[in-house]
N, C-alpha and C. Protein backbone atom coordinates (compact mmCIF):
# COMPACT_ATOMS: atom_id res chain seq x y z
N UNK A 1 -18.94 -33.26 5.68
CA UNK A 1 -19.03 -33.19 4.25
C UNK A 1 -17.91 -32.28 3.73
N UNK A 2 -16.70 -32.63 3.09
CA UNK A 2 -15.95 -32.07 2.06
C UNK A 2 -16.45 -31.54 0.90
N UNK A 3 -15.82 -30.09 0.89
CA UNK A 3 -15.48 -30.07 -0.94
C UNK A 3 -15.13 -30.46 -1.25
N UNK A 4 -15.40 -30.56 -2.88
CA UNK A 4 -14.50 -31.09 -3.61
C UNK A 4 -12.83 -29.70 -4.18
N UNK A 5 -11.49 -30.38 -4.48
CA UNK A 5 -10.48 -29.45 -4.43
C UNK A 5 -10.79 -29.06 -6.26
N UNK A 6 -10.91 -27.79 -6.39
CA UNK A 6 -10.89 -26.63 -7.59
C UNK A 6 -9.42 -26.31 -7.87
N UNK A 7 -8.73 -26.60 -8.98
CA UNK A 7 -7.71 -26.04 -8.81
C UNK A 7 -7.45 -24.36 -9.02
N UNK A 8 -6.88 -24.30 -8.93
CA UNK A 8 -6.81 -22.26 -8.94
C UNK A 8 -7.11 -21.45 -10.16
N UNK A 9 -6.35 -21.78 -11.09
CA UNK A 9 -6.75 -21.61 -12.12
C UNK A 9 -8.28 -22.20 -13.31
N UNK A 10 -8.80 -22.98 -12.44
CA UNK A 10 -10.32 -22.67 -12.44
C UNK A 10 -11.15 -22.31 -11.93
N UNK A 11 -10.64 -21.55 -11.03
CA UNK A 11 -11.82 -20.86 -10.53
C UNK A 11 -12.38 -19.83 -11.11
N UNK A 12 -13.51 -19.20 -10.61
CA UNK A 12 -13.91 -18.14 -11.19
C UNK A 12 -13.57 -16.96 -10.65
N UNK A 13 -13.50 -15.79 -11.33
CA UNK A 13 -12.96 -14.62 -10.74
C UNK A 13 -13.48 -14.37 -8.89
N UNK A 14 -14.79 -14.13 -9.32
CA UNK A 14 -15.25 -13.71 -7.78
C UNK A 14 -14.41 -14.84 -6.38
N UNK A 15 -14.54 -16.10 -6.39
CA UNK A 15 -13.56 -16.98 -5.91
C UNK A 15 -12.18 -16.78 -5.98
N UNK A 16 -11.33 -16.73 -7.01
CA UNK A 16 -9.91 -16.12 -7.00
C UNK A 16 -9.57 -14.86 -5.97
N UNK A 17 -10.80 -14.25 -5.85
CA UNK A 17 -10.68 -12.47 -5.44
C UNK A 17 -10.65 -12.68 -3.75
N UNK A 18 -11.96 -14.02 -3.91
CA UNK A 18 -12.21 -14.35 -2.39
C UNK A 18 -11.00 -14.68 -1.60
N UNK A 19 -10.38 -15.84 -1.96
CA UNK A 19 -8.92 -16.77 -2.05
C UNK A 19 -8.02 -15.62 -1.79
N UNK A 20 -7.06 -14.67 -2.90
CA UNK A 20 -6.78 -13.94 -2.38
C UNK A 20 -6.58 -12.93 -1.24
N UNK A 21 -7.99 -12.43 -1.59
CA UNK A 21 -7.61 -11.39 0.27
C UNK A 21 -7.71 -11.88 1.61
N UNK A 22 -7.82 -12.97 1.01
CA UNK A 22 -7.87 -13.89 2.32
C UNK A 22 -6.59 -14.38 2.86
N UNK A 23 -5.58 -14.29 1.86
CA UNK A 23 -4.25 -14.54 2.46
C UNK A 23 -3.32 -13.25 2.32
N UNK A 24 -3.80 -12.26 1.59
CA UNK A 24 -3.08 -10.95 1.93
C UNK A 24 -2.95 -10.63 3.77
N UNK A 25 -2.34 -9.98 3.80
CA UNK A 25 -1.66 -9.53 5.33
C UNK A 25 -2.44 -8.01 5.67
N UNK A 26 -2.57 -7.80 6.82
CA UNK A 26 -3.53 -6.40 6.95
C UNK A 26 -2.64 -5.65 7.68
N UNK A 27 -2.26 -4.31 7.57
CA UNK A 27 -0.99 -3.22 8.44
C UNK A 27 -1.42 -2.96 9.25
N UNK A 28 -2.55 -3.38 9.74
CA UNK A 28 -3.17 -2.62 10.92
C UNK A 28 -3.08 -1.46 11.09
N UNK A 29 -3.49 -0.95 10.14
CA UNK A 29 -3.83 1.33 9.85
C UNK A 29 -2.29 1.66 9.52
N UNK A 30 -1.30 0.82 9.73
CA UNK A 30 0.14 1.45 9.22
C UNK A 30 0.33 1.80 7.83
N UNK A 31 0.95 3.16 7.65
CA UNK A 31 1.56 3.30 5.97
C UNK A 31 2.40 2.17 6.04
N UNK A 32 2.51 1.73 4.56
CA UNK A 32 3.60 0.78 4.19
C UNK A 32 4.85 1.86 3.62
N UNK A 33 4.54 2.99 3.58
CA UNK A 33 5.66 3.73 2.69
C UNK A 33 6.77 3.98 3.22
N UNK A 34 8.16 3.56 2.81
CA UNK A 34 9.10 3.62 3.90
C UNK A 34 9.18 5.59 3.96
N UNK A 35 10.09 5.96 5.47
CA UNK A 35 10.13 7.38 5.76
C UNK A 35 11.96 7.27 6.21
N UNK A 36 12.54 8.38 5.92
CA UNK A 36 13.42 8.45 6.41
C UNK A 36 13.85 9.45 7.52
N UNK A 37 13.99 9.62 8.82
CA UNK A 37 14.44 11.07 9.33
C UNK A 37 15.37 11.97 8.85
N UNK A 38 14.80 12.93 9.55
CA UNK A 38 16.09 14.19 8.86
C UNK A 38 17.11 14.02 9.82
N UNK A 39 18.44 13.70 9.34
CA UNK A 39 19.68 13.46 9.91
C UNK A 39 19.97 14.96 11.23
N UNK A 40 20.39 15.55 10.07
CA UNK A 40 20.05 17.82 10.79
C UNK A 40 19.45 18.25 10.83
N UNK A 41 18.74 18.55 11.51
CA UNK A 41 18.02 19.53 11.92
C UNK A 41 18.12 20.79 11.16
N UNK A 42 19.26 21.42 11.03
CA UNK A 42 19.41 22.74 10.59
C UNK A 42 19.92 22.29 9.17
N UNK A 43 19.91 21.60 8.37
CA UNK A 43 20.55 21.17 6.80
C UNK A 43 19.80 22.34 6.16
N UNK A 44 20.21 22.88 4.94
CA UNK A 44 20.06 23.67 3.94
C UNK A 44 18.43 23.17 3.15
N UNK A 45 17.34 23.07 3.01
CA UNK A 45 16.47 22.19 1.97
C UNK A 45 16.24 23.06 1.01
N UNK A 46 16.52 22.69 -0.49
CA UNK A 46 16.19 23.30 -1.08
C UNK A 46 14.72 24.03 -1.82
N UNK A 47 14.44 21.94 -1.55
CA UNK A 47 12.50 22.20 -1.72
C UNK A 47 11.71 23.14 -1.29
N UNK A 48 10.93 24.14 -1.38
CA UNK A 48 10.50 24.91 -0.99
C UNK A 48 9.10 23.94 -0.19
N UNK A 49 8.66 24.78 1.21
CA UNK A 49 7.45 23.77 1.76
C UNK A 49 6.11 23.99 1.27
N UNK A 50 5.79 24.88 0.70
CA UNK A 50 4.71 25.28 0.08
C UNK A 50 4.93 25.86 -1.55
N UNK A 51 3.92 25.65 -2.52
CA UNK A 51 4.31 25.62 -3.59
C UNK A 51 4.15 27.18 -3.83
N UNK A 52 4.39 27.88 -4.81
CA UNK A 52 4.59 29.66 -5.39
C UNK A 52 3.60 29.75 -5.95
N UNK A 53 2.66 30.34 -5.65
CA UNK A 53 1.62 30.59 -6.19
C UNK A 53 1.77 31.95 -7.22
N UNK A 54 1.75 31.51 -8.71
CA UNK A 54 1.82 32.84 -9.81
C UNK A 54 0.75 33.78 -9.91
N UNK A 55 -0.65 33.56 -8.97
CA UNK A 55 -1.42 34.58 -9.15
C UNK A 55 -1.29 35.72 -8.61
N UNK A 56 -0.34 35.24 -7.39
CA UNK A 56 -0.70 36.91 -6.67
C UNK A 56 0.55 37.76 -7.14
């Protein structure tokens, strides 16, 4: 027994949502955020690593 074909834009939300993550891709626990290494080791950074705290 077939469905019958819905085109996409009628479906209903909860279905669209289904459809969707169903063809999204999964990282398998990976960040997607790209990183770059630090070239030197010893380079100058200006950023400080912890922020200044004005209370004390």
């Amino acid at each position: 027994m077939m469905t019958d074909f819905i085109p996409y834009h009628k479906l209903s939300k909860k279905e669209k949502k289904k459809l969707d993550s169903a063809k999204r891709r999964d990282w398998n626990g990976m960040n997607p955020v790209t990183r770059v290494a630090d070239e030197n080791k010893k380079a100058y950074r200006r950023k400080s690593k912890h922020p200044v705290s004005f209370d004390e």
